[in-house]
PDB file of N, CA and C in Angstrom:
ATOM      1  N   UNK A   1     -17.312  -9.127 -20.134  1.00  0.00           N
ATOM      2  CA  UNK A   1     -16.783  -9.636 -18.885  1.00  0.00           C
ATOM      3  C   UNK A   1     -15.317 -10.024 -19.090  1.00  0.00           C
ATOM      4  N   UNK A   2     -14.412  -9.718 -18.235  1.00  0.00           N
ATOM      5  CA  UNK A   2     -12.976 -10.038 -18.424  1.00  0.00           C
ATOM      6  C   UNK A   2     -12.690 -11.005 -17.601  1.00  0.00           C
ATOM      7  N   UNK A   3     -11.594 -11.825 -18.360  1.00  0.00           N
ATOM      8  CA  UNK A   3     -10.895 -13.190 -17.486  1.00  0.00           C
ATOM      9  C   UNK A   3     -10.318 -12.953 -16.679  1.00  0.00           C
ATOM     10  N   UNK A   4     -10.183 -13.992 -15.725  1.00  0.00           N
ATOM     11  CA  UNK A   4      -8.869 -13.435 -14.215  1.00  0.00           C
ATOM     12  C   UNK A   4      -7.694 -13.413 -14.870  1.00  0.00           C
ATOM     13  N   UNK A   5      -7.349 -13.427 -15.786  1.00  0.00           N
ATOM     14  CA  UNK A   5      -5.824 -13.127 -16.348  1.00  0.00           C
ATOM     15  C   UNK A   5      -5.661 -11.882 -16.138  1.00  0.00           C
ATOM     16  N   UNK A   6      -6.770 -11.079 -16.988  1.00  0.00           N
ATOM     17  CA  UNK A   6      -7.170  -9.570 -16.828  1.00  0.00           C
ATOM     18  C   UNK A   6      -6.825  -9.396 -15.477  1.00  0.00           C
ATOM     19  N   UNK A   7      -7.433  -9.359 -14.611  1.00  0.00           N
ATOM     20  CA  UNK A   7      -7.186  -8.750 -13.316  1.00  0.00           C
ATOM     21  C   UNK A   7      -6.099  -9.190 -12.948  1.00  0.00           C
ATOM     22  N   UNK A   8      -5.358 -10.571 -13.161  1.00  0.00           N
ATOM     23  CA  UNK A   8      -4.133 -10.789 -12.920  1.00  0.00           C
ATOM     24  C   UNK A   8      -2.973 -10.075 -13.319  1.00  0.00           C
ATOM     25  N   UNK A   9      -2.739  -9.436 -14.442  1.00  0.00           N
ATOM     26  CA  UNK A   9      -1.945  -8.875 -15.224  1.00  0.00           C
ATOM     27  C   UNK A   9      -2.089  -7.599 -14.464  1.00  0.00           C
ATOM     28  N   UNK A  10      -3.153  -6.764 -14.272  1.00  0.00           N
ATOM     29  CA  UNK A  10      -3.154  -5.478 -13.878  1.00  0.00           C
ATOM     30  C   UNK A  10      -2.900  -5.408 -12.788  1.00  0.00           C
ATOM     31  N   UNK A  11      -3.218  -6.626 -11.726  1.00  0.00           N
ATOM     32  CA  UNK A  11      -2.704  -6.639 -10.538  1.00  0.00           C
ATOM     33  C   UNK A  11      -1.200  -6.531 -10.460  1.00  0.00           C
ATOM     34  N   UNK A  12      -0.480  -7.162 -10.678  1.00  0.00           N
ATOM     35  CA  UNK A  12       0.821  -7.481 -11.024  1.00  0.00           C
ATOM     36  C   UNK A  12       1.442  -6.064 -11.675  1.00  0.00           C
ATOM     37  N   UNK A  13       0.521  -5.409 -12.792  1.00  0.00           N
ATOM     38  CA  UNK A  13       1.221  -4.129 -13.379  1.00  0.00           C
ATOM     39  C   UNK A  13       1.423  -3.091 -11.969  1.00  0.00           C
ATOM     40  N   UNK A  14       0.237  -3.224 -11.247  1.00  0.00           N
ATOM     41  CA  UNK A  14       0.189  -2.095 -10.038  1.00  0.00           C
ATOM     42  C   UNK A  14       1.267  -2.539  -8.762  1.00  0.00           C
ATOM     43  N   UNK A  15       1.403  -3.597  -8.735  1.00  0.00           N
ATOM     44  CA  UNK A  15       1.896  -3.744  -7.684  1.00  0.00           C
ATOM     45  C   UNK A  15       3.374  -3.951  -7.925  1.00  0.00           C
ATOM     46  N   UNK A  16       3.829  -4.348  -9.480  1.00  0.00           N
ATOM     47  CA  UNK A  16       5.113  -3.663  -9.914  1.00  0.00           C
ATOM     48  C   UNK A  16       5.348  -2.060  -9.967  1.00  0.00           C
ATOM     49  N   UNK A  17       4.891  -1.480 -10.063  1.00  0.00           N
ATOM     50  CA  UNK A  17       4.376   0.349  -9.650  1.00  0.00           C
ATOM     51  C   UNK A  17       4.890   0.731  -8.419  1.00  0.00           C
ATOM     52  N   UNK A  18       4.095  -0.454  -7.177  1.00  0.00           N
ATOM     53  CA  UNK A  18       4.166   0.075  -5.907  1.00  0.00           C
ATOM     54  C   UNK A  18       5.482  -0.181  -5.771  1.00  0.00           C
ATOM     55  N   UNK A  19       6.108  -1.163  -6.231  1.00  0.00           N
ATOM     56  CA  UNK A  19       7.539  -1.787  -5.624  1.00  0.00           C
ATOM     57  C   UNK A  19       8.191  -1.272  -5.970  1.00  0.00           C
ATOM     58  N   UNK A  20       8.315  -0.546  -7.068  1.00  0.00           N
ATOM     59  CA  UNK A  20       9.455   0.670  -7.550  1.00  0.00           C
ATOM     60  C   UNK A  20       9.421   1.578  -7.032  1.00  0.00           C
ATOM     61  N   UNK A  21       8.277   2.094  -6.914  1.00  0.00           N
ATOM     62  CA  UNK A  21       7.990   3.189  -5.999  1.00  0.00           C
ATOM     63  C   UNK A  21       8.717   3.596  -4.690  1.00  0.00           C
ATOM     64  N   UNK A  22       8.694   2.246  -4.211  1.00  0.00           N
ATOM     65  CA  UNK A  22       9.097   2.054  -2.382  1.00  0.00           C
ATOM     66  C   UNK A  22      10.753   2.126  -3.254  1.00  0.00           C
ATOM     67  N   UNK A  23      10.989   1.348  -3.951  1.00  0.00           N
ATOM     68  CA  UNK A  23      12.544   1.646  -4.132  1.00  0.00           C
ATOM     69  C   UNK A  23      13.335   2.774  -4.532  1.00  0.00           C
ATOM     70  N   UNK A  24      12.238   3.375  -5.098  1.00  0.00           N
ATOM     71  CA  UNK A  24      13.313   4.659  -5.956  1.00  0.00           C
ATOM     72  C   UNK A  24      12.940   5.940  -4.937  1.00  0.00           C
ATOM     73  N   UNK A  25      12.267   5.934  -4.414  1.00  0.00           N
ATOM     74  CA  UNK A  25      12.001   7.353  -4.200  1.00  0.00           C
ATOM     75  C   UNK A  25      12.415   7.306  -2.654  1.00  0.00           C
ATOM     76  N   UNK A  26      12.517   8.548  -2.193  1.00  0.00           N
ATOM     77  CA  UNK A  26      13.113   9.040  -0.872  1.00  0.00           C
ATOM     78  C   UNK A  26      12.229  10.043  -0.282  1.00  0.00           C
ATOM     79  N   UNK A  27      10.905  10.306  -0.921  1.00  0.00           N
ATOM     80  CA  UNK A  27       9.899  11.192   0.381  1.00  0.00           C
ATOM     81  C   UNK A  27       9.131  10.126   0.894  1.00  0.00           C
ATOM     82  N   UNK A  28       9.115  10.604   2.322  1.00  0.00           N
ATOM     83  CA  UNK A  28       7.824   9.196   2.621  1.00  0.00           C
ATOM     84  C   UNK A  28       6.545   9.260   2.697  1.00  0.00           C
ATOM     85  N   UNK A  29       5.692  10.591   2.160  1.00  0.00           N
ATOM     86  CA  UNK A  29       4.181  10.427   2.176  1.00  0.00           C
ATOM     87  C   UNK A  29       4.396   9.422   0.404  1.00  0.00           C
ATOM     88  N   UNK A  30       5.219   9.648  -0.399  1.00  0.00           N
ATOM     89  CA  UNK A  30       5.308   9.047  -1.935  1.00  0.00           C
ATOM     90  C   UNK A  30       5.336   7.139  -1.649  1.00  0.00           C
ATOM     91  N   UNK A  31       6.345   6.882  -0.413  1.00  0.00           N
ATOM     92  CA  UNK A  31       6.168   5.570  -0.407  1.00  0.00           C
ATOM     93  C   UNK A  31       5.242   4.970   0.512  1.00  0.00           C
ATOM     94  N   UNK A  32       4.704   5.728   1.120  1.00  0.00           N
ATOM     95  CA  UNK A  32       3.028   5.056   2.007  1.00  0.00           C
ATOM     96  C   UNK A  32       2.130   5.335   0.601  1.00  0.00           C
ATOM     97  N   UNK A  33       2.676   6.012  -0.042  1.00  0.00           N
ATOM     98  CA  UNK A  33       1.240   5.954  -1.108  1.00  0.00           C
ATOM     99  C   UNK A  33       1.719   4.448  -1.805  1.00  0.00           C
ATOM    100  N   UNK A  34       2.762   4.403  -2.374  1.00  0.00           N
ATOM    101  CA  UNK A  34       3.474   3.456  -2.899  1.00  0.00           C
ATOM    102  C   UNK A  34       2.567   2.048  -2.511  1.00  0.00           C
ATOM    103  N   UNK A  35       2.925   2.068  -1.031  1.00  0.00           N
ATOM    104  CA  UNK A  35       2.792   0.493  -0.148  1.00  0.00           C
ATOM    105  C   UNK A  35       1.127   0.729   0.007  1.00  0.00           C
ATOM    106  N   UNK A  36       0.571   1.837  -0.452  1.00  0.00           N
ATOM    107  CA  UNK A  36      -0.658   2.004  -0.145  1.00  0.00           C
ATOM    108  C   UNK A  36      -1.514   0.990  -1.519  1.00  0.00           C
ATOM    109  N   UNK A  37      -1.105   1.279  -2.569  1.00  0.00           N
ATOM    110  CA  UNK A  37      -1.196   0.532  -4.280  1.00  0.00           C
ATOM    111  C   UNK A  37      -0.553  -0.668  -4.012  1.00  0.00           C
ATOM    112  N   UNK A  38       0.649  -1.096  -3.609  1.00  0.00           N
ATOM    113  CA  UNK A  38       0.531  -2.545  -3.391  1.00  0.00           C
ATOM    114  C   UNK A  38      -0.403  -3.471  -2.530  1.00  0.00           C
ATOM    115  N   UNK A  39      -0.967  -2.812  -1.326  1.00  0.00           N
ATOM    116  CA  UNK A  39      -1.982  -3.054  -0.870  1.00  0.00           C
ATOM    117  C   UNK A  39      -2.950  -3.429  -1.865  1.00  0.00           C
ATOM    118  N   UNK A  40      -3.632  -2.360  -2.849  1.00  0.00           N
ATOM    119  CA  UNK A  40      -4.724  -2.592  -3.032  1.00  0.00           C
ATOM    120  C   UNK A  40      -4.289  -3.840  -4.797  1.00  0.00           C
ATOM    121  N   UNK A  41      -3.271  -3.620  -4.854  1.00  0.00           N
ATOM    122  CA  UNK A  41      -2.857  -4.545  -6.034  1.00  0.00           C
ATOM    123  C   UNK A  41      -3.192  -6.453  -5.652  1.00  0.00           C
ATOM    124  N   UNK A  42      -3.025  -6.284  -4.321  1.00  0.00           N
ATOM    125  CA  UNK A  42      -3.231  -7.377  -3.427  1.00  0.00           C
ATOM    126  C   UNK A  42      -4.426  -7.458  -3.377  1.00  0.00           C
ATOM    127  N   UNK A  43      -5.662  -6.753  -2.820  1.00  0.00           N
ATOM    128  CA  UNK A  43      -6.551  -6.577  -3.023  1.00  0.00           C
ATOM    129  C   UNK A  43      -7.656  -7.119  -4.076  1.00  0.00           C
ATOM    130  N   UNK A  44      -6.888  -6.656  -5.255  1.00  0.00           N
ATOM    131  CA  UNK A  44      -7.617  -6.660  -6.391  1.00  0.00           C
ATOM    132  C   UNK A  44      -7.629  -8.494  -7.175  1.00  0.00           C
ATOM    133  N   UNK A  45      -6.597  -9.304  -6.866  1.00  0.00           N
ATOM    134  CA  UNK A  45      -5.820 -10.505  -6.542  1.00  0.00           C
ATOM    135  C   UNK A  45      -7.338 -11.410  -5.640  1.00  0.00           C
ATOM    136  N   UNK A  46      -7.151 -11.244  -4.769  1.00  0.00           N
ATOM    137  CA  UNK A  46      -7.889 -11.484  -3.651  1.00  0.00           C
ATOM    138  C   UNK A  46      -9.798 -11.543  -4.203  1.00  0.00           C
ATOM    139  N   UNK A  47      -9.948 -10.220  -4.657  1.00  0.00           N
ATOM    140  CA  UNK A  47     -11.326 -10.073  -4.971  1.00  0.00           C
ATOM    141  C   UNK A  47     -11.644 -10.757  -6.591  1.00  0.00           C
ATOM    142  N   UNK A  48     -10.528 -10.776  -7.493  1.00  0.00           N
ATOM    143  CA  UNK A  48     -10.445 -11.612  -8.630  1.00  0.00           C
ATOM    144  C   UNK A  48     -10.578 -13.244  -8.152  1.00  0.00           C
ATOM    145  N   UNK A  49      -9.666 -13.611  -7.531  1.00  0.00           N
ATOM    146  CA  UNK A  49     -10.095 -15.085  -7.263  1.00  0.00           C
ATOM    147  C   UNK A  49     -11.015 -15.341  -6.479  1.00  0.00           C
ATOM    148  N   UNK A  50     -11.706 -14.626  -5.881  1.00  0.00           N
ATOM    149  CA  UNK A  50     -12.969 -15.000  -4.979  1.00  0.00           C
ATOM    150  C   UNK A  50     -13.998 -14.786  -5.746  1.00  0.00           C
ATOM    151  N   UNK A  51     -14.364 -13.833  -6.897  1.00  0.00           N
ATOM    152  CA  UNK A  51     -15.001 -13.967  -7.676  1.00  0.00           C
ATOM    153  C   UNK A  51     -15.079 -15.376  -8.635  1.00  0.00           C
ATOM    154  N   UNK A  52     -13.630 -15.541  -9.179  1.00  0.00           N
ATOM    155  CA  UNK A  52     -13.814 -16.841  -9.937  1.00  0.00           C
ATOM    156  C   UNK A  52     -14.305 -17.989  -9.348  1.00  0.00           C
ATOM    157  N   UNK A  53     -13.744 -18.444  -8.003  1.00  0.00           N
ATOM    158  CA  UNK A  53     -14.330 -19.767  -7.343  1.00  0.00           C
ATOM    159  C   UNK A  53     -15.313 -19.607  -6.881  1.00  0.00           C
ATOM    160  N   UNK A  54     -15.976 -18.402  -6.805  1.00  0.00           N
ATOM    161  CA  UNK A  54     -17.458 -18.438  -6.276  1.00  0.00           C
ATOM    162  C   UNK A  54     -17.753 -18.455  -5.237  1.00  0.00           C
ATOM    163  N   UNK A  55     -16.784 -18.250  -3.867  1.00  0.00           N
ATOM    164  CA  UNK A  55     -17.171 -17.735  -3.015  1.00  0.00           C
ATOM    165  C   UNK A  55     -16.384 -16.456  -2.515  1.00  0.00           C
ATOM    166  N   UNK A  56     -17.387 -16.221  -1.114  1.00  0.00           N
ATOM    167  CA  UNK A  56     -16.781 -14.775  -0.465  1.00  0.00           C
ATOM    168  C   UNK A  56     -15.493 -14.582   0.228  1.00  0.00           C
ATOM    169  N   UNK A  57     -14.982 -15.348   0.449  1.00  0.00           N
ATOM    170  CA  UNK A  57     -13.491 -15.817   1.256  1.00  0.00           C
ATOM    171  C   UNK A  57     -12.741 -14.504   1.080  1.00  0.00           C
ATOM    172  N   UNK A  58     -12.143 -14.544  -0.021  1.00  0.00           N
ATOM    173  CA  UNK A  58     -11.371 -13.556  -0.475  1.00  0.00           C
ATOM    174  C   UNK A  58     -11.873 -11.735  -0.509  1.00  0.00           C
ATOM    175  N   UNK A  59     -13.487 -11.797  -0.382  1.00  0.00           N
ATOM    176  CA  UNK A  59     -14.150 -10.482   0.076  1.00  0.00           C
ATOM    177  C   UNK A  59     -13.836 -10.293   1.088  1.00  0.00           C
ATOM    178  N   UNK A  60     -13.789 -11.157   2.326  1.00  0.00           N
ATOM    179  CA  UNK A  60     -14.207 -11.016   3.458  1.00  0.00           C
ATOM    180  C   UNK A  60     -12.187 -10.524   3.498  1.00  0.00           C
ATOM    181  N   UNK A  61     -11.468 -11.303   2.968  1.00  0.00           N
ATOM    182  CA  UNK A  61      -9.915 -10.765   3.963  1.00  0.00           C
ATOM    183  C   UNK A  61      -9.531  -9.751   3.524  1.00  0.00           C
ATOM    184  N   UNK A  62     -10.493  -8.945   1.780  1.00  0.00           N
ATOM    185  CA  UNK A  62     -10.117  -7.964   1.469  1.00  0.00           C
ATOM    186  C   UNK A  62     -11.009  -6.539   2.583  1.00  0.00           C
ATOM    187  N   UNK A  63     -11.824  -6.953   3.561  1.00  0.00           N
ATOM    188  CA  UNK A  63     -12.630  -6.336   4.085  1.00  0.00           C
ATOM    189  C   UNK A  63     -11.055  -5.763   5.040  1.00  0.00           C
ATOM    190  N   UNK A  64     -10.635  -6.924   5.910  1.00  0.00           N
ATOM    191  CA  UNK A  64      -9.128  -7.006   7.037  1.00  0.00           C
ATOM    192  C   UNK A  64      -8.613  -6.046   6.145  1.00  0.00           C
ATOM    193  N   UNK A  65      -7.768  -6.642   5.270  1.00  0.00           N
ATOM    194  CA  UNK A  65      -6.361  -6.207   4.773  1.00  0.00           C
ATOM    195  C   UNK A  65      -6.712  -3.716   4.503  1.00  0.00           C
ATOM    196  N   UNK A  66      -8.240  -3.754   4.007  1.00  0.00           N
ATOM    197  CA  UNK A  66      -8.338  -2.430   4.379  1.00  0.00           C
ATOM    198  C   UNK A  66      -8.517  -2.091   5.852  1.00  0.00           C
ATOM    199  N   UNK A  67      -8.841  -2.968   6.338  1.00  0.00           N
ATOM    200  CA  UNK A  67      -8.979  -1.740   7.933  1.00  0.00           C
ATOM    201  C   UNK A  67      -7.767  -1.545   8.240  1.00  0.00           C
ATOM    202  N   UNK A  68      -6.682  -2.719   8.443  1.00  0.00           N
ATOM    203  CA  UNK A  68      -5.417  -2.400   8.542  1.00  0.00           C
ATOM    204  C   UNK A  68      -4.644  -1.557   8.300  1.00  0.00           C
ATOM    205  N   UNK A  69      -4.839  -1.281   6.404  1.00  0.00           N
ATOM    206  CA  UNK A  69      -4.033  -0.623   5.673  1.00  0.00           C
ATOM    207  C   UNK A  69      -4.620   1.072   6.311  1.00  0.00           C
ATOM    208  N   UNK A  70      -6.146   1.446   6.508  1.00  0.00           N
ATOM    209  CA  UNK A  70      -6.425   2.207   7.181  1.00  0.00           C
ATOM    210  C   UNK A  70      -6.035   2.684   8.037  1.00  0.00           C
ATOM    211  N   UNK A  71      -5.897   2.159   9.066  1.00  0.00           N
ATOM    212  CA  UNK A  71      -4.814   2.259  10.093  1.00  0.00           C
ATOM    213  C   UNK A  71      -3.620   2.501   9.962  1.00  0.00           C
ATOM    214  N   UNK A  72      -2.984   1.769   9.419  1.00  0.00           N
ATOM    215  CA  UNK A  72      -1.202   1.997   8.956  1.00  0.00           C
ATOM    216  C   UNK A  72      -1.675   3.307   8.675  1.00  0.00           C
ATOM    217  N   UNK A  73      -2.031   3.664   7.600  1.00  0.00           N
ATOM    218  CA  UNK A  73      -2.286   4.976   7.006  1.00  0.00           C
ATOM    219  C   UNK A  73      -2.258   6.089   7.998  1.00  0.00           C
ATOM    220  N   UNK A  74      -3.210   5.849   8.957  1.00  0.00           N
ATOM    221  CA  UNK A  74      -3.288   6.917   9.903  1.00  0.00           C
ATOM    222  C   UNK A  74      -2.064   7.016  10.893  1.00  0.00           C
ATOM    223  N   UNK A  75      -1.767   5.853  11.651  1.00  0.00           N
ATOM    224  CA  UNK A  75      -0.671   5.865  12.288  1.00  0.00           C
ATOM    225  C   UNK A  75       0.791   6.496  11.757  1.00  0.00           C
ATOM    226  N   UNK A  76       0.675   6.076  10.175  1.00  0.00           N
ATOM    227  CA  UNK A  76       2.346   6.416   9.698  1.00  0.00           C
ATOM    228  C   UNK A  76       2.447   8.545   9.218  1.00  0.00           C
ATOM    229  N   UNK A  77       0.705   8.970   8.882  1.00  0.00           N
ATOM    230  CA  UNK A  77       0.605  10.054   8.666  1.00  0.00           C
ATOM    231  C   UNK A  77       0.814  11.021   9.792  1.00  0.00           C
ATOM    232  N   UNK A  78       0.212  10.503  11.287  1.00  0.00           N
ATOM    233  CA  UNK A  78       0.644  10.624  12.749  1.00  0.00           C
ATOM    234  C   UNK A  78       2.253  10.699  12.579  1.00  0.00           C
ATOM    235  N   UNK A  79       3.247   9.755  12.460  1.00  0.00           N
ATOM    236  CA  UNK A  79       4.301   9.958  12.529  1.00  0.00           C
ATOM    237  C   UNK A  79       5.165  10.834  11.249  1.00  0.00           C
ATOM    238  N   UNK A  80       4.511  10.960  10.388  1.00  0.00           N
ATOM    239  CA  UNK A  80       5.438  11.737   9.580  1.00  0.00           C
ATOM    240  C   UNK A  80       4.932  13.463   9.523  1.00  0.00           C
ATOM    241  N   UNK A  81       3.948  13.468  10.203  1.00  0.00           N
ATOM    242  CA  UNK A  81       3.291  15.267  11.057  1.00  0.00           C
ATOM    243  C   UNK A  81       4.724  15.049  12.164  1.00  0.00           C
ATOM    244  N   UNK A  82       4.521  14.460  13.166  1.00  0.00           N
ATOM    245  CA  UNK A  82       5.682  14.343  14.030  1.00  0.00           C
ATOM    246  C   UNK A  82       7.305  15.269  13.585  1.00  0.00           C
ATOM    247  N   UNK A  83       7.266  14.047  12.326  1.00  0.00           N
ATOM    248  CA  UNK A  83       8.203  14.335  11.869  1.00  0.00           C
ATOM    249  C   UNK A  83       9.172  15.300  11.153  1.00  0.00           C
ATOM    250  N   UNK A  84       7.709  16.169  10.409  1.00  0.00           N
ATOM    251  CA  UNK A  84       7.837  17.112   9.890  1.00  0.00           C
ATOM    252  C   UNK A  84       8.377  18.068  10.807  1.00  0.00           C
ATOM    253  N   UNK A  85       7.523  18.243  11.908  1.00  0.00           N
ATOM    254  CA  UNK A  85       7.459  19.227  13.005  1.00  0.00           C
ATOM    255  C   UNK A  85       8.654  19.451  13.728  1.00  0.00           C
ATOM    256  N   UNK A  86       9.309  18.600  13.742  1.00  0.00           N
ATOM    257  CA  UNK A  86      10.317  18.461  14.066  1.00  0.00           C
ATOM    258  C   UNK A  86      12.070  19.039  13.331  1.00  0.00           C
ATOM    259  N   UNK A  87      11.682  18.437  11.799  1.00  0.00           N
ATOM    260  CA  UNK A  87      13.076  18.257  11.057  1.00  0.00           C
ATOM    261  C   UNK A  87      12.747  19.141   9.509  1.00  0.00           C
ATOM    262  N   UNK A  88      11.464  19.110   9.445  1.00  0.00           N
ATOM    263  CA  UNK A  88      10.488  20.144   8.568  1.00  0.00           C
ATOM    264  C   UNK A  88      11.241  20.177   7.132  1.00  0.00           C
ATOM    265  N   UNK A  89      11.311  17.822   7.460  1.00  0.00           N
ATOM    266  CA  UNK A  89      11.451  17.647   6.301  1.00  0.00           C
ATOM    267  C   UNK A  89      10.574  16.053   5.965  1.00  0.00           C
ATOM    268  N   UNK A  90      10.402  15.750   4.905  1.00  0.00           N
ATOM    269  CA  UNK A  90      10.121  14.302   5.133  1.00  0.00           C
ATOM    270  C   UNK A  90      10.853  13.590   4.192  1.00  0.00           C
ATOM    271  N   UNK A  91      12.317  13.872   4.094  1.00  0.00           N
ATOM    272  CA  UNK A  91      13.137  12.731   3.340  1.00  0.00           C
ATOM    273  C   UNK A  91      13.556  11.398   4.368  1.00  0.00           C
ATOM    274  N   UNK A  92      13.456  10.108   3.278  1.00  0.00           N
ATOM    275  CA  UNK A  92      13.817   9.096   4.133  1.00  0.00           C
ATOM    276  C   UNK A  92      14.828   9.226   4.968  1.00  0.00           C
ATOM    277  N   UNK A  93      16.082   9.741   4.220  1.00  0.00           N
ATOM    278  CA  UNK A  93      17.248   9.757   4.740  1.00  0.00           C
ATOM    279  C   UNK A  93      17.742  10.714   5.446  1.00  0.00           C
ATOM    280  N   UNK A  94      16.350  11.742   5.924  1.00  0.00           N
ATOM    281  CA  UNK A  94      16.930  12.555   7.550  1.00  0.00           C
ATOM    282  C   UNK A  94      16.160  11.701   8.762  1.00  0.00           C
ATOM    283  N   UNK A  95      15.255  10.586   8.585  1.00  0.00           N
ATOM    284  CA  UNK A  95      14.786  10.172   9.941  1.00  0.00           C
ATOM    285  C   UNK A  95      15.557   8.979  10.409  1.00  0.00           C
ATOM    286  N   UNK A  96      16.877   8.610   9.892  1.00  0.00           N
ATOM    287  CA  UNK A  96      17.670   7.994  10.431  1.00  0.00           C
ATOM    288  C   UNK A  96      18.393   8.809  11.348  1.00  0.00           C
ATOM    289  N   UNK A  97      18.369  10.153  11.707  1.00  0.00           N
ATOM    290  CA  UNK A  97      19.098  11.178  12.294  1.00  0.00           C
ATOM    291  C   UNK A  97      18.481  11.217  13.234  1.00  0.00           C
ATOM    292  N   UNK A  98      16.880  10.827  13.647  1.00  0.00           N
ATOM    293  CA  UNK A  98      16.339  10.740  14.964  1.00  0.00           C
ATOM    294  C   UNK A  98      16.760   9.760  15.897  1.00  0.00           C
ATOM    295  N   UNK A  99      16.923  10.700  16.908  1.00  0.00           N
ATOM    296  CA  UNK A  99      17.177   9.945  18.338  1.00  0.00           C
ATOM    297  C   UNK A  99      16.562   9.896  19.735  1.00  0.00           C
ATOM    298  N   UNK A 100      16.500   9.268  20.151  1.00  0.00           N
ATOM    299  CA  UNK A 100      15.635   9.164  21.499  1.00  0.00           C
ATOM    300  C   UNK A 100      16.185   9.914  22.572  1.00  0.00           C
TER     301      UNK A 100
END
């Protein structure tokens, strides 16, 4: 059985991952995946300390924080089909070129 340090540390390794991720890179299905791992780095946080204190608290908001992230997911994949279709590209730095 591993200590919450354990899950603390790996949490923290992943969600240092996601944050570089979102910083360095310039396609955007790479940084929804990115913000997709900090999500679950959060996650994993959440379900570690609800395990240690012994109750479900932290199950239950990790239940939220996925439907959400679900959603985002779908909504931002919706807009970057859009996007493609359009500019039949998905670098960050051509959808500042969209205009209404």
């Amino acid at each position: 059985m591993l200590a919450l340090h354990n899950y603390l540390i790996l949490s923290a390794i992943l969600f240092s991952i996601g944050t570089i991720g979102v910083l360095v890179r310039r396609n955007a299905i790479v940084i929804f995946m990115c913000v997709e791992m900090m999500l679950n780095a959060v996650n994993l946080t959440f379900i570690a300390f609800s395990r240690h204190l012994g109750n479900i608290d932290g199950q239950v908001f990790v239940f939220f924080v996925m439907t959400v992230a679900a959603a985002e997911a779908a909504v931002g994949l919706a807009l970057m089909i859009a996007f493609y279709k359009n500019r039949e590209s998905v670098d960050v730095e051509d959808i500042n070129m969209m205009k209404l």
